[in-house]
C-alpha atoms as a PDB file:
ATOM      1  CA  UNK A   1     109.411  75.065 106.929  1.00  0.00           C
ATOM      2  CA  UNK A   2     110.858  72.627 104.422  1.00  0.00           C
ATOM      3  CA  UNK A   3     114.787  72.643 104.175  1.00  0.00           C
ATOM      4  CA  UNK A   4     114.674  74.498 100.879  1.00  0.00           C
ATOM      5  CA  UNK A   5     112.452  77.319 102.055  1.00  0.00           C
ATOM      6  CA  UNK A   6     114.642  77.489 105.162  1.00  0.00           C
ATOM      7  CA  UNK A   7     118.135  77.308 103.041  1.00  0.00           C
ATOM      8  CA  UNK A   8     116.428  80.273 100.518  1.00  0.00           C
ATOM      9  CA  UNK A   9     115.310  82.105 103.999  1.00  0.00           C
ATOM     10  CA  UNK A  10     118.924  81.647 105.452  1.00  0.00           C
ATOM     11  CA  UNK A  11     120.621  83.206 102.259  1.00  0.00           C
ATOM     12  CA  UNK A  12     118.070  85.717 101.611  1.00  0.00           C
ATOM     13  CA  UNK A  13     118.694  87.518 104.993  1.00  0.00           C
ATOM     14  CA  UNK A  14     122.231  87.260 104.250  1.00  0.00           C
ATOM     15  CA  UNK A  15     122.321  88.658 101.379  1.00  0.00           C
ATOM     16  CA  UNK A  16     120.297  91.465 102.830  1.00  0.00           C
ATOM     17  CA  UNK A  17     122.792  91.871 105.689  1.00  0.00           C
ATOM     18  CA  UNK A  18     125.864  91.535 102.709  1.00  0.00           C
ATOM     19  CA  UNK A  19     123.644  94.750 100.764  1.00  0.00           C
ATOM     20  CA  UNK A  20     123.426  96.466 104.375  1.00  0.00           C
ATOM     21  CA  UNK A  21     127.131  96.467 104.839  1.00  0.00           C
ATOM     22  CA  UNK A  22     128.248  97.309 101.608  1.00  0.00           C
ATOM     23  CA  UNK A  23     125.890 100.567 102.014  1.00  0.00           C
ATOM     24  CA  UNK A  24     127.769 101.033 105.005  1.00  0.00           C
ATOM     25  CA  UNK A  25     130.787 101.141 103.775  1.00  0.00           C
ATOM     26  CA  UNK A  26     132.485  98.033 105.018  1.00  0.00           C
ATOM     27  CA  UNK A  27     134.494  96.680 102.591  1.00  0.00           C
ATOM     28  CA  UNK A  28     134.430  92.962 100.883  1.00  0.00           C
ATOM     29  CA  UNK A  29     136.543  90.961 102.852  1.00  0.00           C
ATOM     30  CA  UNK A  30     135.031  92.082 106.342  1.00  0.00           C
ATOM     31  CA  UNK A  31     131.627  90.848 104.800  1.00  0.00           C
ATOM     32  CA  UNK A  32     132.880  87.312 103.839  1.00  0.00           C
ATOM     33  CA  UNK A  33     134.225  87.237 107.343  1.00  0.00           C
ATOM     34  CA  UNK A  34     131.163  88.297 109.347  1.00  0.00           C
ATOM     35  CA  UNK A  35     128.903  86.862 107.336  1.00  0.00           C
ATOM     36  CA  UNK A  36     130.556  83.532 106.601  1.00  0.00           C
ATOM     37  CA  UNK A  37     131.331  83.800 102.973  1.00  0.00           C
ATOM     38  CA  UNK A  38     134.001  81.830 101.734  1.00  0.00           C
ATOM     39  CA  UNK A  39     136.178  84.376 100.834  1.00  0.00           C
ATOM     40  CA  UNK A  40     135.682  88.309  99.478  1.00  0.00           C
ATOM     41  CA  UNK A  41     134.759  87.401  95.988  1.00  0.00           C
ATOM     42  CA  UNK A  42     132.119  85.311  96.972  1.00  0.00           C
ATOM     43  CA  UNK A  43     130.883  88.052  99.050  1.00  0.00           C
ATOM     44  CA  UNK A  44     131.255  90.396  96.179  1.00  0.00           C
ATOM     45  CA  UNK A  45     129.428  87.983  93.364  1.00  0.00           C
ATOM     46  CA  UNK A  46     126.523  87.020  96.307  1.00  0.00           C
ATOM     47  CA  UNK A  47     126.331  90.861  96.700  1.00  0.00           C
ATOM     48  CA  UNK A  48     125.979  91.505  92.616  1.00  0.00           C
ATOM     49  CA  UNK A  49     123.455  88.768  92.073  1.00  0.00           C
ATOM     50  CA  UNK A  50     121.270  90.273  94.607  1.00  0.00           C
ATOM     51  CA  UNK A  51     121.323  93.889  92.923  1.00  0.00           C
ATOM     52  CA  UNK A  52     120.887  91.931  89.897  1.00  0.00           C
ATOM     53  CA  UNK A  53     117.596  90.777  90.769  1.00  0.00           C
ATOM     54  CA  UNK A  54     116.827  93.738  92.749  1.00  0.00           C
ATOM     55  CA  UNK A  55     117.055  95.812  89.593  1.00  0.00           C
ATOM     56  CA  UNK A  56     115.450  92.988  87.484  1.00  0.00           C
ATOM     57  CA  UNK A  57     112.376  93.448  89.932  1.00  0.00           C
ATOM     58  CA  UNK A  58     112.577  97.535  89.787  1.00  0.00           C
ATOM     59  CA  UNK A  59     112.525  97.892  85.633  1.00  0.00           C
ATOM     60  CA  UNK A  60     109.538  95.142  85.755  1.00  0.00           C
ATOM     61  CA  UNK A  61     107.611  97.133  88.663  1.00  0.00           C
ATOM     62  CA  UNK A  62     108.484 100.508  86.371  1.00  0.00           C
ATOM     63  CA  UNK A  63     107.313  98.826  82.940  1.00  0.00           C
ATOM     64  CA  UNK A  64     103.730  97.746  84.952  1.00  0.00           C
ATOM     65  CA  UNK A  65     103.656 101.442  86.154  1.00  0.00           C
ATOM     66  CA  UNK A  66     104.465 102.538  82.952  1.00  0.00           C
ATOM     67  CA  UNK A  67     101.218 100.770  81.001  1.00  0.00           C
ATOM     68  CA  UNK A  68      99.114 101.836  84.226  1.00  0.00           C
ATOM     69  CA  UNK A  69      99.842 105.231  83.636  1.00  0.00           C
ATOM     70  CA  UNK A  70      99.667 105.116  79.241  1.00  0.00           C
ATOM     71  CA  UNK A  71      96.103 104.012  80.214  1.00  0.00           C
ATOM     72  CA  UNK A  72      95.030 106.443  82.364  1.00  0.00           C
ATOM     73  CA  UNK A  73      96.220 108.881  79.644  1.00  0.00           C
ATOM     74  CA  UNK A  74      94.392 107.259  77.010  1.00  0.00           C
ATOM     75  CA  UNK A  75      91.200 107.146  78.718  1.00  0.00           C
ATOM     76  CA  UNK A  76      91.717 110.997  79.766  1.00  0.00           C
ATOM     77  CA  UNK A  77      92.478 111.776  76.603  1.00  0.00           C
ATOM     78  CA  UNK A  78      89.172 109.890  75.050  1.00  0.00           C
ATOM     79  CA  UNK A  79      87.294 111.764  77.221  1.00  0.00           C
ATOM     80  CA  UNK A  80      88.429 115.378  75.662  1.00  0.00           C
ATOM     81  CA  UNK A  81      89.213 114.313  71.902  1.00  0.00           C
ATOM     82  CA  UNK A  82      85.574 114.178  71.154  1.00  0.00           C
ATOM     83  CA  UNK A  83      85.361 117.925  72.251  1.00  0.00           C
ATOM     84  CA  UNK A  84      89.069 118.739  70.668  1.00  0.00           C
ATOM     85  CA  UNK A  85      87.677 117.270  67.074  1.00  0.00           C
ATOM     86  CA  UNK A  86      84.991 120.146  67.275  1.00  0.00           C
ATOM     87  CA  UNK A  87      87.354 122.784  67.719  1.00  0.00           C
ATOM     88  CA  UNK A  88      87.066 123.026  71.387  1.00  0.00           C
ATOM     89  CA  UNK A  89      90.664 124.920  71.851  1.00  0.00           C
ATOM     90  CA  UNK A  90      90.963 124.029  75.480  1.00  0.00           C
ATOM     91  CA  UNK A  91      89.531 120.037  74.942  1.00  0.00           C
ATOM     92  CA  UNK A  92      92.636 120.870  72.306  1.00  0.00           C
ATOM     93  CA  UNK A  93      95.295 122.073  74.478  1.00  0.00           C
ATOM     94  CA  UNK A  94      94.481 119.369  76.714  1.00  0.00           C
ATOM     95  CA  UNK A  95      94.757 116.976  74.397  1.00  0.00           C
ATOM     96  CA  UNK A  96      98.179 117.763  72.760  1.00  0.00           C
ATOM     97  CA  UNK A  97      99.458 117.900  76.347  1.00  0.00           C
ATOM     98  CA  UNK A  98      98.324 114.301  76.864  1.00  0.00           C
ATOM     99  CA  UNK A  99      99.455 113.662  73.887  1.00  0.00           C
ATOM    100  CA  UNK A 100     102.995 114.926  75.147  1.00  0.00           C
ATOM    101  CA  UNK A 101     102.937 112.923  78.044  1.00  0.00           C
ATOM    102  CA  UNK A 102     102.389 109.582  76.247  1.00  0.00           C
ATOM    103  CA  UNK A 103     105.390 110.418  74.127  1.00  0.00           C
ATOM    104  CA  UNK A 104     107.246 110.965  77.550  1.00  0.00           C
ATOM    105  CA  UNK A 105     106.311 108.160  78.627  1.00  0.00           C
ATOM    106  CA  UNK A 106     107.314 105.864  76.033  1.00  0.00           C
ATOM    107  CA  UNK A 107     110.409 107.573  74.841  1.00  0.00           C
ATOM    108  CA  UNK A 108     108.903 108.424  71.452  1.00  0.00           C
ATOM    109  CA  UNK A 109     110.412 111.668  70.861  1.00  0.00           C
ATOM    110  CA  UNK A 110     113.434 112.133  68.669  1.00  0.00           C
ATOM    111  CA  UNK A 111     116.398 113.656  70.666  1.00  0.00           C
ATOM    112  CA  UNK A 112     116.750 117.458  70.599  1.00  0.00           C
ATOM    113  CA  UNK A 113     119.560 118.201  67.786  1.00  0.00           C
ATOM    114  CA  UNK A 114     122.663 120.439  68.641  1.00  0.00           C
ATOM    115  CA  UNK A 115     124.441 121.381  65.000  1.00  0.00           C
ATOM    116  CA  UNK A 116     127.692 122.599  66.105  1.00  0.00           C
ATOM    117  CA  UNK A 117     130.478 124.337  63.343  1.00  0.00           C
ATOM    118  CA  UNK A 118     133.544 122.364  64.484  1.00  0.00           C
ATOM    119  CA  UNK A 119     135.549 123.901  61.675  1.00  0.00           C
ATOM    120  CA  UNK A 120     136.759 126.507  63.416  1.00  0.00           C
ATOM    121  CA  UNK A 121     138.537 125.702  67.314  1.00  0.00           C
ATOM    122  CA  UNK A 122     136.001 125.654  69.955  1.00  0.00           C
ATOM    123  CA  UNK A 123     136.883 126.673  73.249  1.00  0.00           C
ATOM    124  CA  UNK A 124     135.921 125.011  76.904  1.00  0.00           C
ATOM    125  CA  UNK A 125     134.281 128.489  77.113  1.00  0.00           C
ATOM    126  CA  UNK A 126     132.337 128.146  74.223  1.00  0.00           C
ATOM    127  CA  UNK A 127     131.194 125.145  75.436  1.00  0.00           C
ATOM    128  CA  UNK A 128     129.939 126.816  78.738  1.00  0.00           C
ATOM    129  CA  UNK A 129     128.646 129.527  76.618  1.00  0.00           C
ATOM    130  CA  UNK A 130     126.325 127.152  74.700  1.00  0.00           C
ATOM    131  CA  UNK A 131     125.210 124.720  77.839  1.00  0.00           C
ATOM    132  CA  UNK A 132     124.228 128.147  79.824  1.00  0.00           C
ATOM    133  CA  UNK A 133     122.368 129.325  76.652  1.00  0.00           C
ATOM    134  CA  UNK A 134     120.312 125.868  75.848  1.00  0.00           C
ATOM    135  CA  UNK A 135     116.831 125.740  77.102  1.00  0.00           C
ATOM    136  CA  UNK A 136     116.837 123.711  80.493  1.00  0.00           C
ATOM    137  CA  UNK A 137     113.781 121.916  79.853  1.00  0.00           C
ATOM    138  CA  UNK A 138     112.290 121.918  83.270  1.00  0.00           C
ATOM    139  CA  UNK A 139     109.724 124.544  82.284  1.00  0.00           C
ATOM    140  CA  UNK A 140     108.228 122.351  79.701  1.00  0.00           C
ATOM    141  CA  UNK A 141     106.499 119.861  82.542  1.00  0.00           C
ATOM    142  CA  UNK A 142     105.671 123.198  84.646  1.00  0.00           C
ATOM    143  CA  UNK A 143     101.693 122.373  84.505  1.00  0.00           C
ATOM    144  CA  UNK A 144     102.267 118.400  84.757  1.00  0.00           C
END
C-alpha cells in the first residue's frame, strides 16, 4: 500500500472512530485526546467534514434511487395507458395513481393551502382545533 492510500486508510478509520464516539456521547475534547487530534476543534471540523461527505454520498445514492424508481413507474404506467385511453376505468385508476406517485416522487405538487382569517385573535386552542381537524394524509398512500 502506497503512503497515500495508507495516510487516506489511517484517517478514514479515524474519522470513523471520531463519528463512533460522538454517537456515543463523548464529548469533543475526549475525542481529540484519544484519537490524537490536535485539539477539540479539530476533532469537531474532522468530525463535520466526514458527515459532510456522508450526506453528500446519501442525497446522490437517493437521487439514483429516485430515477430508478420514476422509471419503473413510467414503464408500468405505459403498460396500462394504452388500456386507460379506451376507457378501461381500472387501466384508469391505475394510471392516475401512477401518475400520483411520479408527482411524489419528484415534488411536483403544489403545497396544500391553509387560508386562515387572522382578523379576528386566534387562540393556541384554535390552533389545536384546526391541526386535529386537517386531514392527516397518511390515508392517501393506504394502497401504495
Amino acid at each position: 500500500m502506497s503512503a497515500s492510500k495508507a495516510k487516506r486508510a489511517e484517517v478514514a478509520e479515524r474519522r470513523k472512530n471520531a463519528i463512533q464516539m460522538v454517537l456515543a456521547g463523548l464529548d469533543y475534547e475526549t475525542i481529540a485526546e484519544r484519537l490524537g487530534y490536535a485539539s477539540r476543534g479539530a476533532a469537531h471540523t474532522d468530525v463535520t467534514r466526514a458527515l459532510t461527505a456522508n450526506l453528500a454520498d446519501l442525497k446522490k445514492e437517493a437521487g439514483t434511487l429516485r430515477e430508478v424508481q420514476a422509471r419503473r413507474y413510467q414503464r408500468l404506467l405505459a403498460a396500462v395507458w394504452p388500456k386507460a385511453l379506451k376507457g378501461d376505468l381500472k387501466a384508469v385508476e391505475t394510471a392516475a395513481r401512477l401518475t400520483d406517485r411520479v408527482v411524489k416522487l419528484y415534488g411536483l405538487a403544489e403545497p396544500d393551502r391553509l387560508d386562515l382569517d387572522v382578523t379576528g385573535q386566534v387562540t393556541a386552542e384554535d390552533l389545536m382545533e384546526i391541526i386535529r381537524n386537517a386531514p392527516a394524509g397518511d390515508d392517501l398512500d393506504a394502497d401504495a
